[in-house]
PDB file of N, CA and C in Angstrom:
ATOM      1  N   UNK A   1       0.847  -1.175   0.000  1.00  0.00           N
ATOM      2  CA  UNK A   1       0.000   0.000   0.000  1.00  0.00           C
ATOM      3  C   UNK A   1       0.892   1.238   0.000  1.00  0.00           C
ATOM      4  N   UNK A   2       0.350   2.145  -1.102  1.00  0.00           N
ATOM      5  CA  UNK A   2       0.944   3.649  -0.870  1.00  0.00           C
ATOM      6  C   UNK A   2       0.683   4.717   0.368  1.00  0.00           C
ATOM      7  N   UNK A   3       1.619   4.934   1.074  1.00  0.00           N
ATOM      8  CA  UNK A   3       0.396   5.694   1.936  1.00  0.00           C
ATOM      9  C   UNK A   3       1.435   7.230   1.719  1.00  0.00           C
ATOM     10  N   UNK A   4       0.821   8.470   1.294  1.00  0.00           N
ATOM     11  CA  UNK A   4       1.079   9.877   1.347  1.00  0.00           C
ATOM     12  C   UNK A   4       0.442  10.723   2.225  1.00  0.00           C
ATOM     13  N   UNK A   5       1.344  11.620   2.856  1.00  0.00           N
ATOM     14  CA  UNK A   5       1.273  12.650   3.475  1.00  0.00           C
ATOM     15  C   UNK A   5       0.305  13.774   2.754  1.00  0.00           C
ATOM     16  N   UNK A   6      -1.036  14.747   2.738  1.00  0.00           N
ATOM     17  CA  UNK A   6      -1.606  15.472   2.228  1.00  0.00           C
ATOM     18  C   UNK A   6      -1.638  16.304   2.840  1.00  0.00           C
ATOM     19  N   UNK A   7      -1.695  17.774   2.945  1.00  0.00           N
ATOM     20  CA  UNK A   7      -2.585  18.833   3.500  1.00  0.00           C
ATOM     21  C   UNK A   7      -3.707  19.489   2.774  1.00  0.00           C
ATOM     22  N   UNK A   8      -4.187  19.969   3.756  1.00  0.00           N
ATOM     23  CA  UNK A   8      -5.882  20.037   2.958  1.00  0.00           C
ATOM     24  C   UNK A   8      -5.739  21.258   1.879  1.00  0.00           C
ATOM     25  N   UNK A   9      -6.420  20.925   0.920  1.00  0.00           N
ATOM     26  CA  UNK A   9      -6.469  21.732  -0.862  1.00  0.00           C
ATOM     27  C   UNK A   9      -5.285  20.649  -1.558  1.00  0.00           C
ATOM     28  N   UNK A  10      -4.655  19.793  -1.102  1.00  0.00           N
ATOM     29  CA  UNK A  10      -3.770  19.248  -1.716  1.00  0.00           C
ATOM     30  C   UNK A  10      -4.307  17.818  -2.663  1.00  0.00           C
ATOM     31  N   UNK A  11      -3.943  17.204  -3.452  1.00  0.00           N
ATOM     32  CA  UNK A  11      -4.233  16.395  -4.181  1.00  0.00           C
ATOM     33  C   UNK A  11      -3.356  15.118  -4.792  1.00  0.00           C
ATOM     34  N   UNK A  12      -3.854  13.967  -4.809  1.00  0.00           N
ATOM     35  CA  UNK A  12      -3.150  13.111  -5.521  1.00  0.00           C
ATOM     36  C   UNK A  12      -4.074  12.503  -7.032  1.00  0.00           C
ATOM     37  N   UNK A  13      -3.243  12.273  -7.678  1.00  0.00           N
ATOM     38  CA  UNK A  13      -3.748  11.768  -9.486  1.00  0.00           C
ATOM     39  C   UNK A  13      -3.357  10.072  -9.297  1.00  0.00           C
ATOM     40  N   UNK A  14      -4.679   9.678  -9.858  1.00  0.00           N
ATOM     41  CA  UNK A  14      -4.790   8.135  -9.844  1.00  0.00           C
ATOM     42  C   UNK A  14      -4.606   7.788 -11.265  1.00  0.00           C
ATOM     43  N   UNK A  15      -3.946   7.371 -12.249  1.00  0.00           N
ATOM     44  CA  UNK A  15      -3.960   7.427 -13.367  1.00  0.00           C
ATOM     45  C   UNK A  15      -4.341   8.710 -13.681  1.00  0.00           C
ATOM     46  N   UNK A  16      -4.477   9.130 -15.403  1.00  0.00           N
ATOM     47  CA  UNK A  16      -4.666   9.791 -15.920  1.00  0.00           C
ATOM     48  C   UNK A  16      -6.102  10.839 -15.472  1.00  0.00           C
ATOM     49  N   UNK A  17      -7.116   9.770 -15.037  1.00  0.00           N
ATOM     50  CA  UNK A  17      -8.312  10.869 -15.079  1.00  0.00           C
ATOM     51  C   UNK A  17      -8.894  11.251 -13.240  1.00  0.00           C
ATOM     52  N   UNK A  18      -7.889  10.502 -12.850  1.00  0.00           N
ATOM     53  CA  UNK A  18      -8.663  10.521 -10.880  1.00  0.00           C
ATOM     54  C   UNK A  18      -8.001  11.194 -10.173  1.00  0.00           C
ATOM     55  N   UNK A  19      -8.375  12.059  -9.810  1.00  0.00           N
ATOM     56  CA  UNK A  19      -7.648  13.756  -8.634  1.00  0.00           C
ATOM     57  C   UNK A  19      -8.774  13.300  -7.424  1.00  0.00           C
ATOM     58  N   UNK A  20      -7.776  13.056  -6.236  1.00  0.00           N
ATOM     59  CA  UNK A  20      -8.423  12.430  -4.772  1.00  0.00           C
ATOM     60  C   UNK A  20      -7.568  14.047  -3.976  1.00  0.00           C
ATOM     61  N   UNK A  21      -8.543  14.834  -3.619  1.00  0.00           N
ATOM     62  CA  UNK A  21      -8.091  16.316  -2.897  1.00  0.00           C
ATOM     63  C   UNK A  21      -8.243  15.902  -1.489  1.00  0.00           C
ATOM     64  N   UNK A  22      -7.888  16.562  -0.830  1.00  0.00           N
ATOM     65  CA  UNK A  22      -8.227  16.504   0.973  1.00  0.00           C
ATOM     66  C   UNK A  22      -8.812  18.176   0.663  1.00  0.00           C
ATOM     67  N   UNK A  23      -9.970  17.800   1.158  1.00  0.00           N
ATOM     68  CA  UNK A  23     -10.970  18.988   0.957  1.00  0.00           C
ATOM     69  C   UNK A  23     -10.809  19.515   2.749  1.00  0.00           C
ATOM     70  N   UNK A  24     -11.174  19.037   4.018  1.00  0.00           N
ATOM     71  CA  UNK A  24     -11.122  19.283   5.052  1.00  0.00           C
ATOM     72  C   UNK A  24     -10.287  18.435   5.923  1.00  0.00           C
ATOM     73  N   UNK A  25      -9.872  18.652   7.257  1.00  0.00           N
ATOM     74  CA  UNK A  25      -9.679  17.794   8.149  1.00  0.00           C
ATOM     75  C   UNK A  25     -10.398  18.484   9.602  1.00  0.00           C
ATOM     76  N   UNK A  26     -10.607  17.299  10.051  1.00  0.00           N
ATOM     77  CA  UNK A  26     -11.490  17.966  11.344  1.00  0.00           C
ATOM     78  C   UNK A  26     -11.206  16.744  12.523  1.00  0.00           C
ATOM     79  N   UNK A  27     -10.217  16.833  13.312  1.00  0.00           N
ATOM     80  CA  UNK A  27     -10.309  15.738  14.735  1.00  0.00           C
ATOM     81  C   UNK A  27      -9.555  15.084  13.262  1.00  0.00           C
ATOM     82  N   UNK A  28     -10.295  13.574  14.065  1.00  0.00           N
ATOM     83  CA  UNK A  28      -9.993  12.312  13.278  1.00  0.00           C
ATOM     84  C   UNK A  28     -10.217  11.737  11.774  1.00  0.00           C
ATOM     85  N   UNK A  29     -11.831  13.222  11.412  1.00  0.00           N
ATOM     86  CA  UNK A  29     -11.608  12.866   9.923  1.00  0.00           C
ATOM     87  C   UNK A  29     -11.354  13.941   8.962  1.00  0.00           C
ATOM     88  N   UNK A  30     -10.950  13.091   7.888  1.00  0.00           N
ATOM     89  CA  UNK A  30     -10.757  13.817   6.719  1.00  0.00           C
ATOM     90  C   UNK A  30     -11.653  13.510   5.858  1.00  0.00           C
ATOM     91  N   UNK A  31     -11.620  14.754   5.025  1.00  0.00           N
ATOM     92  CA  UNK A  31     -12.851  15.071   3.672  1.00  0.00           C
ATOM     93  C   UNK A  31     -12.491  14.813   3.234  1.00  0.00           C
ATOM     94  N   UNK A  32     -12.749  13.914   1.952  1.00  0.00           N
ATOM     95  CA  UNK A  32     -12.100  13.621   0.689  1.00  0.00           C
ATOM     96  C   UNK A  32     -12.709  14.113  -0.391  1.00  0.00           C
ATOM     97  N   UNK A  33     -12.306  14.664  -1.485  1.00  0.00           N
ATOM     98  CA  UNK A  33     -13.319  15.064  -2.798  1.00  0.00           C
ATOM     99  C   UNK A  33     -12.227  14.195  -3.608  1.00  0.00           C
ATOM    100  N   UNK A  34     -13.430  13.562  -4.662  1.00  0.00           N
ATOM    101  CA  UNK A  34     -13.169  12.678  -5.741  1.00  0.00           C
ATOM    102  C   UNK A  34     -13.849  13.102  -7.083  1.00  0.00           C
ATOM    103  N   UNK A  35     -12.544  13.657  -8.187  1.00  0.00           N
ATOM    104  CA  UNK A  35     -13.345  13.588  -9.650  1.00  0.00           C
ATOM    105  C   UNK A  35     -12.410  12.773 -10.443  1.00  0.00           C
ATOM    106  N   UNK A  36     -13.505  11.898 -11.116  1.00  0.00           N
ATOM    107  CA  UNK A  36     -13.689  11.061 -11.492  1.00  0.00           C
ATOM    108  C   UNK A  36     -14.531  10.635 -12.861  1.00  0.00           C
ATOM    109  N   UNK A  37     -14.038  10.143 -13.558  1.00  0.00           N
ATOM    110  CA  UNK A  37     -15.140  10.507 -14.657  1.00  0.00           C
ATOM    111  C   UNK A  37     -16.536   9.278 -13.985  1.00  0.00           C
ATOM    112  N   UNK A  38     -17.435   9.911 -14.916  1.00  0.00           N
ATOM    113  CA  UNK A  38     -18.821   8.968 -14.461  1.00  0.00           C
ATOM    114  C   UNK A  38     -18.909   7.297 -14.783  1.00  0.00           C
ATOM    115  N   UNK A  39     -18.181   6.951 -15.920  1.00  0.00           N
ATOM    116  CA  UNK A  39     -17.601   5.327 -16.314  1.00  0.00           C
ATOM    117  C   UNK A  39     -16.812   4.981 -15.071  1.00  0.00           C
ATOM    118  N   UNK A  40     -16.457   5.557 -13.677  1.00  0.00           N
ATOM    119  CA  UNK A  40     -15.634   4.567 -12.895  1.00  0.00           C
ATOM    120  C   UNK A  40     -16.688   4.439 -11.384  1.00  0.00           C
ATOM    121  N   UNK A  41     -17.039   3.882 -11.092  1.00  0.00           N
ATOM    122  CA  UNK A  41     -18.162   3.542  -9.575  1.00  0.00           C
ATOM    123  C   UNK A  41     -16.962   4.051  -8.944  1.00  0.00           C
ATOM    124  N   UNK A  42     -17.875   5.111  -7.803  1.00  0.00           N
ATOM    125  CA  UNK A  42     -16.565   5.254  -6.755  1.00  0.00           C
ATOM    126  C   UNK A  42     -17.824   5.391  -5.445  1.00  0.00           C
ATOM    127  N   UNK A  43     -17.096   4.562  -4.203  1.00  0.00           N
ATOM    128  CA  UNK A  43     -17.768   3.885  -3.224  1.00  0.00           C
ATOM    129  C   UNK A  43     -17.451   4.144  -2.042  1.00  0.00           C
ATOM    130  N   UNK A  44     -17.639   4.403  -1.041  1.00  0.00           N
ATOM    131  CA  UNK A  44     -17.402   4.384   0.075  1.00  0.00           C
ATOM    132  C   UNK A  44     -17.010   2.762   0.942  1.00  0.00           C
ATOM    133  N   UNK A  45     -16.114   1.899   1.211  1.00  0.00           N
ATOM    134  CA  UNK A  45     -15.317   0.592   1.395  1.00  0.00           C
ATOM    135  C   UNK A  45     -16.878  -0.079   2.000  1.00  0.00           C
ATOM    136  N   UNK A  46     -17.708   0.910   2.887  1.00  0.00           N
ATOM    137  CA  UNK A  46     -18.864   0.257   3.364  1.00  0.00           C
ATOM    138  C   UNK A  46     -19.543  -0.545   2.704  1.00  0.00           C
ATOM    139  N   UNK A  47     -19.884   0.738   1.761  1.00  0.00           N
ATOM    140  CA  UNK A  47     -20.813   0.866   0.678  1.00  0.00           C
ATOM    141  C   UNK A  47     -20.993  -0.107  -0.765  1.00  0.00           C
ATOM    142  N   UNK A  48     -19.452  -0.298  -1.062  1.00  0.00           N
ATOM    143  CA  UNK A  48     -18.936  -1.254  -2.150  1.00  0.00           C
ATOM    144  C   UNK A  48     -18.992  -2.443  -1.247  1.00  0.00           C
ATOM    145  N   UNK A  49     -18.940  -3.290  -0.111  1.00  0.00           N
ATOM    146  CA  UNK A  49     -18.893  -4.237   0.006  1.00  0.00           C
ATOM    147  C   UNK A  49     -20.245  -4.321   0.430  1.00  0.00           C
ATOM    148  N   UNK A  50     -21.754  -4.146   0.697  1.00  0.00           N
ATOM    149  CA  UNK A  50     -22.434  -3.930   0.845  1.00  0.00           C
ATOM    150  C   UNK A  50     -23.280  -4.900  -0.731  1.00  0.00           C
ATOM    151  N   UNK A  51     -22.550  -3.443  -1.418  1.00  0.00           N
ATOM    152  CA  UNK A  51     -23.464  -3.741  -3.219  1.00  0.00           C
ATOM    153  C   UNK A  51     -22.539  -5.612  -3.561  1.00  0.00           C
ATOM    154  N   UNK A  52     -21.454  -5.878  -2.961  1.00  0.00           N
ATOM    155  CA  UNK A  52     -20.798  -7.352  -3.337  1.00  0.00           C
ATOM    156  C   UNK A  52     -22.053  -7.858  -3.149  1.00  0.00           C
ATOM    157  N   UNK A  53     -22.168  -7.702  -1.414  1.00  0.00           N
ATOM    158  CA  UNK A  53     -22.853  -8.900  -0.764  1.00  0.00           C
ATOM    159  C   UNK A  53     -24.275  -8.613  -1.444  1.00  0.00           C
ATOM    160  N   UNK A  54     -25.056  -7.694  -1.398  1.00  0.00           N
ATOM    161  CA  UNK A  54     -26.222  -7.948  -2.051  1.00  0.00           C
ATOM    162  C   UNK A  54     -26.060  -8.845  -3.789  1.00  0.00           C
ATOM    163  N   UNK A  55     -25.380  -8.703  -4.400  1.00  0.00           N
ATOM    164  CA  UNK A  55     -25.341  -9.149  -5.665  1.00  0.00           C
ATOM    165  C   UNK A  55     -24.747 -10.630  -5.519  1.00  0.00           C
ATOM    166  N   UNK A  56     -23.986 -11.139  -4.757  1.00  0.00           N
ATOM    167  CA  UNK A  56     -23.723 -12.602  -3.970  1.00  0.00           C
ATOM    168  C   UNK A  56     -25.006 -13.267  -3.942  1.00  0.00           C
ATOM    169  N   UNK A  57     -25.674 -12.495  -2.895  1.00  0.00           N
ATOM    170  CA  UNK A  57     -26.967 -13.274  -2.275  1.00  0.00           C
ATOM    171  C   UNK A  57     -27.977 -13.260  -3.400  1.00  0.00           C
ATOM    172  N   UNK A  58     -27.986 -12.400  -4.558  1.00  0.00           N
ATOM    173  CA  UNK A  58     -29.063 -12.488  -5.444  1.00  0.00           C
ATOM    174  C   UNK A  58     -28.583 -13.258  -6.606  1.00  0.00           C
ATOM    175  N   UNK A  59     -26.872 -13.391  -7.117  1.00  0.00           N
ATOM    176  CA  UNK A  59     -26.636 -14.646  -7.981  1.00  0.00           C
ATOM    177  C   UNK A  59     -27.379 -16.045  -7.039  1.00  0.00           C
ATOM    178  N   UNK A  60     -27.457 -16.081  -5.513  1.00  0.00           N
ATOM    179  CA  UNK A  60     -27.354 -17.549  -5.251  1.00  0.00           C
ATOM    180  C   UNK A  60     -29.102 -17.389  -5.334  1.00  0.00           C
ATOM    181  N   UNK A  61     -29.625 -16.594  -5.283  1.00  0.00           N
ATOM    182  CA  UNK A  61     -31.556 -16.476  -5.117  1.00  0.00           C
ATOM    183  C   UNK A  61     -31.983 -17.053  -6.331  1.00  0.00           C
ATOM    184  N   UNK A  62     -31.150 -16.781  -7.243  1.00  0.00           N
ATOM    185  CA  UNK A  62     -31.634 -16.780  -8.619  1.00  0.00           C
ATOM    186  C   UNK A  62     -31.814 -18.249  -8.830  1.00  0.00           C
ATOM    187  N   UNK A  63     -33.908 -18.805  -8.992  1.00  0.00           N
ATOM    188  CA  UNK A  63     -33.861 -19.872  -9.134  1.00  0.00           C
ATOM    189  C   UNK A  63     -34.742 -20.054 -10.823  1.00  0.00           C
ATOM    190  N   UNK A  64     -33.624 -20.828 -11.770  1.00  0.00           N
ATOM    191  CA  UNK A  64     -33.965 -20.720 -12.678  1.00  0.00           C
ATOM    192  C   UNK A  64     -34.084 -22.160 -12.849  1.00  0.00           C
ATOM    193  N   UNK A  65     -35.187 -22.588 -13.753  1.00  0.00           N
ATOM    194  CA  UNK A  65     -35.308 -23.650 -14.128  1.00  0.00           C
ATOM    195  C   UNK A  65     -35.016 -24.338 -15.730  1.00  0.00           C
ATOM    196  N   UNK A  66     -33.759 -24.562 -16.211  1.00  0.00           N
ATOM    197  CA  UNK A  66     -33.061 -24.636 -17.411  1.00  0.00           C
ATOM    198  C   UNK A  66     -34.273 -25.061 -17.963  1.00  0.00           C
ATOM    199  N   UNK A  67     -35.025 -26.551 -18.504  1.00  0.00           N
ATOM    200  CA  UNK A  67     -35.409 -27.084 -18.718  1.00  0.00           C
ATOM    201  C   UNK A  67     -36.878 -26.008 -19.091  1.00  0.00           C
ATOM    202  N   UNK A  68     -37.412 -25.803 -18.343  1.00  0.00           N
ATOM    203  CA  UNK A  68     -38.629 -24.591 -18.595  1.00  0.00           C
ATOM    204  C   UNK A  68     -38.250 -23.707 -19.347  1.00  0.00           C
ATOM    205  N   UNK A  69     -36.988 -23.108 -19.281  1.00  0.00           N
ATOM    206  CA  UNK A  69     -36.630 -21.866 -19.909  1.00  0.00           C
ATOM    207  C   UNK A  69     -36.233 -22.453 -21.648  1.00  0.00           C
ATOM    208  N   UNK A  70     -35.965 -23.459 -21.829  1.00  0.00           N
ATOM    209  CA  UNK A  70     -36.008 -23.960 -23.303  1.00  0.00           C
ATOM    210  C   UNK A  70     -37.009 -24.647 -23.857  1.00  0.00           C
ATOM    211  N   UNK A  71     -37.985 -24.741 -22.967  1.00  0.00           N
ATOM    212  CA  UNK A  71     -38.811 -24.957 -23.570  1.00  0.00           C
ATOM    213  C   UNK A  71     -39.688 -23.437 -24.191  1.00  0.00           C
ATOM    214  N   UNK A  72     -39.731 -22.118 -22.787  1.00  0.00           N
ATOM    215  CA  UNK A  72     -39.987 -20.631 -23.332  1.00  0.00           C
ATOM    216  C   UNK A  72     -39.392 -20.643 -24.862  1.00  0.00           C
ATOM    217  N   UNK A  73     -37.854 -20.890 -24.745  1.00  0.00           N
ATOM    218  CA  UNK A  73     -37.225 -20.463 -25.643  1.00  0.00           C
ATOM    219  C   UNK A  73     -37.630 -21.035 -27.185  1.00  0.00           C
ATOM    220  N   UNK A  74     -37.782 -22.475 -26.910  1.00  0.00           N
ATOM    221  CA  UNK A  74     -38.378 -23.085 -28.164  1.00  0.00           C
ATOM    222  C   UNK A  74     -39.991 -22.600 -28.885  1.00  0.00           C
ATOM    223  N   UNK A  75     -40.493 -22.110 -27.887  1.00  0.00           N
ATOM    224  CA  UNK A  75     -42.200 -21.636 -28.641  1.00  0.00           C
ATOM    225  C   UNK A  75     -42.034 -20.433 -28.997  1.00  0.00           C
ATOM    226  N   UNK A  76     -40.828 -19.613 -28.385  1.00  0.00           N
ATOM    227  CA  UNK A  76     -40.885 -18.031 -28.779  1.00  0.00           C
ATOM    228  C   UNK A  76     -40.386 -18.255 -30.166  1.00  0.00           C
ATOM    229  N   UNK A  77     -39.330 -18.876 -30.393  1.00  0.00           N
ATOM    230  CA  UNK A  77     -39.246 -19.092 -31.504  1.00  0.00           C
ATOM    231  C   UNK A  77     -39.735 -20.090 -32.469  1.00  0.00           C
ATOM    232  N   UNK A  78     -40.686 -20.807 -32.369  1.00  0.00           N
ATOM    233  CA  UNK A  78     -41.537 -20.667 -33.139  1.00  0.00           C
ATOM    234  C   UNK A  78     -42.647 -19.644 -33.694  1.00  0.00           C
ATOM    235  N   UNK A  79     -43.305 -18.774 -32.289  1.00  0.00           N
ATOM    236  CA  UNK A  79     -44.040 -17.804 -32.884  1.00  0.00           C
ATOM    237  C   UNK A  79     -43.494 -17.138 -34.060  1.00  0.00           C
ATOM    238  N   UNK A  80     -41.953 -16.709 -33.809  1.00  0.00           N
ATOM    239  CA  UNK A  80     -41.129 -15.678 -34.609  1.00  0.00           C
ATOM    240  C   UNK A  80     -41.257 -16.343 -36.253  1.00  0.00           C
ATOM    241  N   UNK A  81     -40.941 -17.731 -36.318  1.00  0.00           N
ATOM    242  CA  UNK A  81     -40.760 -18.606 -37.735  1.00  0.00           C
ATOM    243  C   UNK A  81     -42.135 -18.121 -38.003  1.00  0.00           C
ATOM    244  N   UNK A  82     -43.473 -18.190 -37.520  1.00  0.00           N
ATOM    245  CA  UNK A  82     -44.699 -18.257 -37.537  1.00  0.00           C
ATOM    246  C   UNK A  82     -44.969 -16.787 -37.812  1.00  0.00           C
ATOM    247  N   UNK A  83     -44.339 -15.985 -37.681  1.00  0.00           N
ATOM    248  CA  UNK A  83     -44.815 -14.713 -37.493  1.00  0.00           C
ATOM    249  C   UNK A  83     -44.164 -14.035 -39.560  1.00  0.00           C
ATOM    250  N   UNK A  84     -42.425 -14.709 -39.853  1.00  0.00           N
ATOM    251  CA  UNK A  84     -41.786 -14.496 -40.734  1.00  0.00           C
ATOM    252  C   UNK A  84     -42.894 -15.033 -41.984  1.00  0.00           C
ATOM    253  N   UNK A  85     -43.430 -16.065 -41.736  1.00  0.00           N
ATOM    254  CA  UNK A  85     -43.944 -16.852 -42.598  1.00  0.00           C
ATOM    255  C   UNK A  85     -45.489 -16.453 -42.995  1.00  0.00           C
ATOM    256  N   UNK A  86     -45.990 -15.264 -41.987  1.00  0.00           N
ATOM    257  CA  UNK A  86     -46.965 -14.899 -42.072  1.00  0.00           C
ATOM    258  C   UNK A  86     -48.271 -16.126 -41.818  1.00  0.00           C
ATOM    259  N   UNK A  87     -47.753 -17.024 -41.368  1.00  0.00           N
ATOM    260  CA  UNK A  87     -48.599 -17.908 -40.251  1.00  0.00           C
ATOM    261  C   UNK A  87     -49.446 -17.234 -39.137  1.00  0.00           C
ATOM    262  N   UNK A  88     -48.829 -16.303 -38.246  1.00  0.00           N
ATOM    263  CA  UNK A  88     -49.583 -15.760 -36.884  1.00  0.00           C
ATOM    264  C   UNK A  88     -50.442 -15.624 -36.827  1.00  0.00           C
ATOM    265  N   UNK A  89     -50.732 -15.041 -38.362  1.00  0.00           N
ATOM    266  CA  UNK A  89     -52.191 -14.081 -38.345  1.00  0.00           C
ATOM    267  C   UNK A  89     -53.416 -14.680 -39.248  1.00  0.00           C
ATOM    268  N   UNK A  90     -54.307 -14.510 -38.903  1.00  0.00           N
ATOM    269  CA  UNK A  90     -55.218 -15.452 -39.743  1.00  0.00           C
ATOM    270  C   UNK A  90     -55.153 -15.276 -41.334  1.00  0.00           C
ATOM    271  N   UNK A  91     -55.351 -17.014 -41.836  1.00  0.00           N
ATOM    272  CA  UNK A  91     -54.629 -17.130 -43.297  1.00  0.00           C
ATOM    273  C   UNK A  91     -55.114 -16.352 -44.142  1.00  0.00           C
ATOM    274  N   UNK A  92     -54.122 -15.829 -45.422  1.00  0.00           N
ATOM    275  CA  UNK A  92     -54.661 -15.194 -46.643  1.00  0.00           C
ATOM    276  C   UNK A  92     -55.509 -15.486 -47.116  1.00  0.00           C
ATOM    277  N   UNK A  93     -56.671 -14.336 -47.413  1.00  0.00           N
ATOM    278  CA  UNK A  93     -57.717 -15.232 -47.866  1.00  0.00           C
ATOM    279  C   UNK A  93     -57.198 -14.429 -49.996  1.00  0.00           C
ATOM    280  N   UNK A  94     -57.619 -15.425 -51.073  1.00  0.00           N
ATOM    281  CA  UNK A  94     -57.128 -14.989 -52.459  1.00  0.00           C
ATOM    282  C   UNK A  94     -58.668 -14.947 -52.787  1.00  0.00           C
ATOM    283  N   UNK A  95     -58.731 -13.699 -53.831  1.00  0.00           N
ATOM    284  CA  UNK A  95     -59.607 -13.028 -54.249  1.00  0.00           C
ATOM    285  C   UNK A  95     -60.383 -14.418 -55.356  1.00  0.00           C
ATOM    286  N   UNK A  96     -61.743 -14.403 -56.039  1.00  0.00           N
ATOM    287  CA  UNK A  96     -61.564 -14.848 -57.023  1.00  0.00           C
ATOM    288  C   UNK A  96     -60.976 -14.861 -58.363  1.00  0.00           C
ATOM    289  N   UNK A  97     -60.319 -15.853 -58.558  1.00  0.00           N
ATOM    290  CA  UNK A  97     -60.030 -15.697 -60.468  1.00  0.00           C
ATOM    291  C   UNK A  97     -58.094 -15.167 -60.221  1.00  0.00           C
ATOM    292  N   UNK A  98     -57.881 -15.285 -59.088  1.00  0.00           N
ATOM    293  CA  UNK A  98     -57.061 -14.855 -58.585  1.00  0.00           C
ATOM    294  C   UNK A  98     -55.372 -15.481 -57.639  1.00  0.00           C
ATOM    295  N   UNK A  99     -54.378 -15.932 -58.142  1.00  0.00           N
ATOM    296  CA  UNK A  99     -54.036 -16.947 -57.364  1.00  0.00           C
ATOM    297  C   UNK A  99     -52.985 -16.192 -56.207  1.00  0.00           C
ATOM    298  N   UNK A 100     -52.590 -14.989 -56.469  1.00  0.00           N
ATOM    299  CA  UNK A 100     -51.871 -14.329 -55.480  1.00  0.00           C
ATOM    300  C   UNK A 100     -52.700 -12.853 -54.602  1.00  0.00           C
ATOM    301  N   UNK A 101     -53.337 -12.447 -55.017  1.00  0.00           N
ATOM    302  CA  UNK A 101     -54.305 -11.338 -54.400  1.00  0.00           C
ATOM    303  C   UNK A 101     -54.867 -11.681 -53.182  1.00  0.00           C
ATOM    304  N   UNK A 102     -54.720 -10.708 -52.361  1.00  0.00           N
ATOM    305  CA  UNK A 102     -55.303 -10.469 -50.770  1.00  0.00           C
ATOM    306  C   UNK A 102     -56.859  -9.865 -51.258  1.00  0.00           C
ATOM    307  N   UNK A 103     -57.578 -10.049 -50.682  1.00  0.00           N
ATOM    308  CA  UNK A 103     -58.929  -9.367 -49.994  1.00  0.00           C
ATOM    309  C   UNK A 103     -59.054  -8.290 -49.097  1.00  0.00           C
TER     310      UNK A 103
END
């Protein structure tokens, strides 16, 4: 671990785009200001292990049933073949005298 000395208005650069300032100090804590572009999550250590554990407990919640879900998968796509083929919808009806004409 890096650890640096700051005084407050002072700043360190995390790569190219992350400036971590010491905005205040007061007693025991310090302010931190973080910019950051909006593509990087920035968390409070609580906070980020918090969002782990909720997303842990909801991969293990997740009760999926393979077998059901291919069978979903197999009728949706049939509707779709059914739908390309102009099956879905009730059949063409052909005019008289007529072998390709709609009504």
């Amino acid at each position: 671990m890096l650890v640096l000395t700051r005084k407050r208005d002072e700043s360190i650069i995390i790569g190219d785009h992350i400036r971590v300032t010491v905005v205040e100090v007061r007693g025991d804590q310090v302010k931190l200001g973080i910019d950051a572009p909006r593509s990087i999550p920035v968390h409070r250590e609580e906070v980020y292990r918090e969002i782990l554990e909720e997303n842990r407990k909801a991969a293990l919640s997740a009760d999926v049933d393979v077998t059901r879900l291919g069978g979903l998968i197999a009728q949706d796509s049939g509707k779709t073949q059914a739908t390309a083929r102009g099956d879905a919808h009730e059949p063409q009806r052909k005019a008289p005298g007529s072998r390709d004409a709609k009504e």
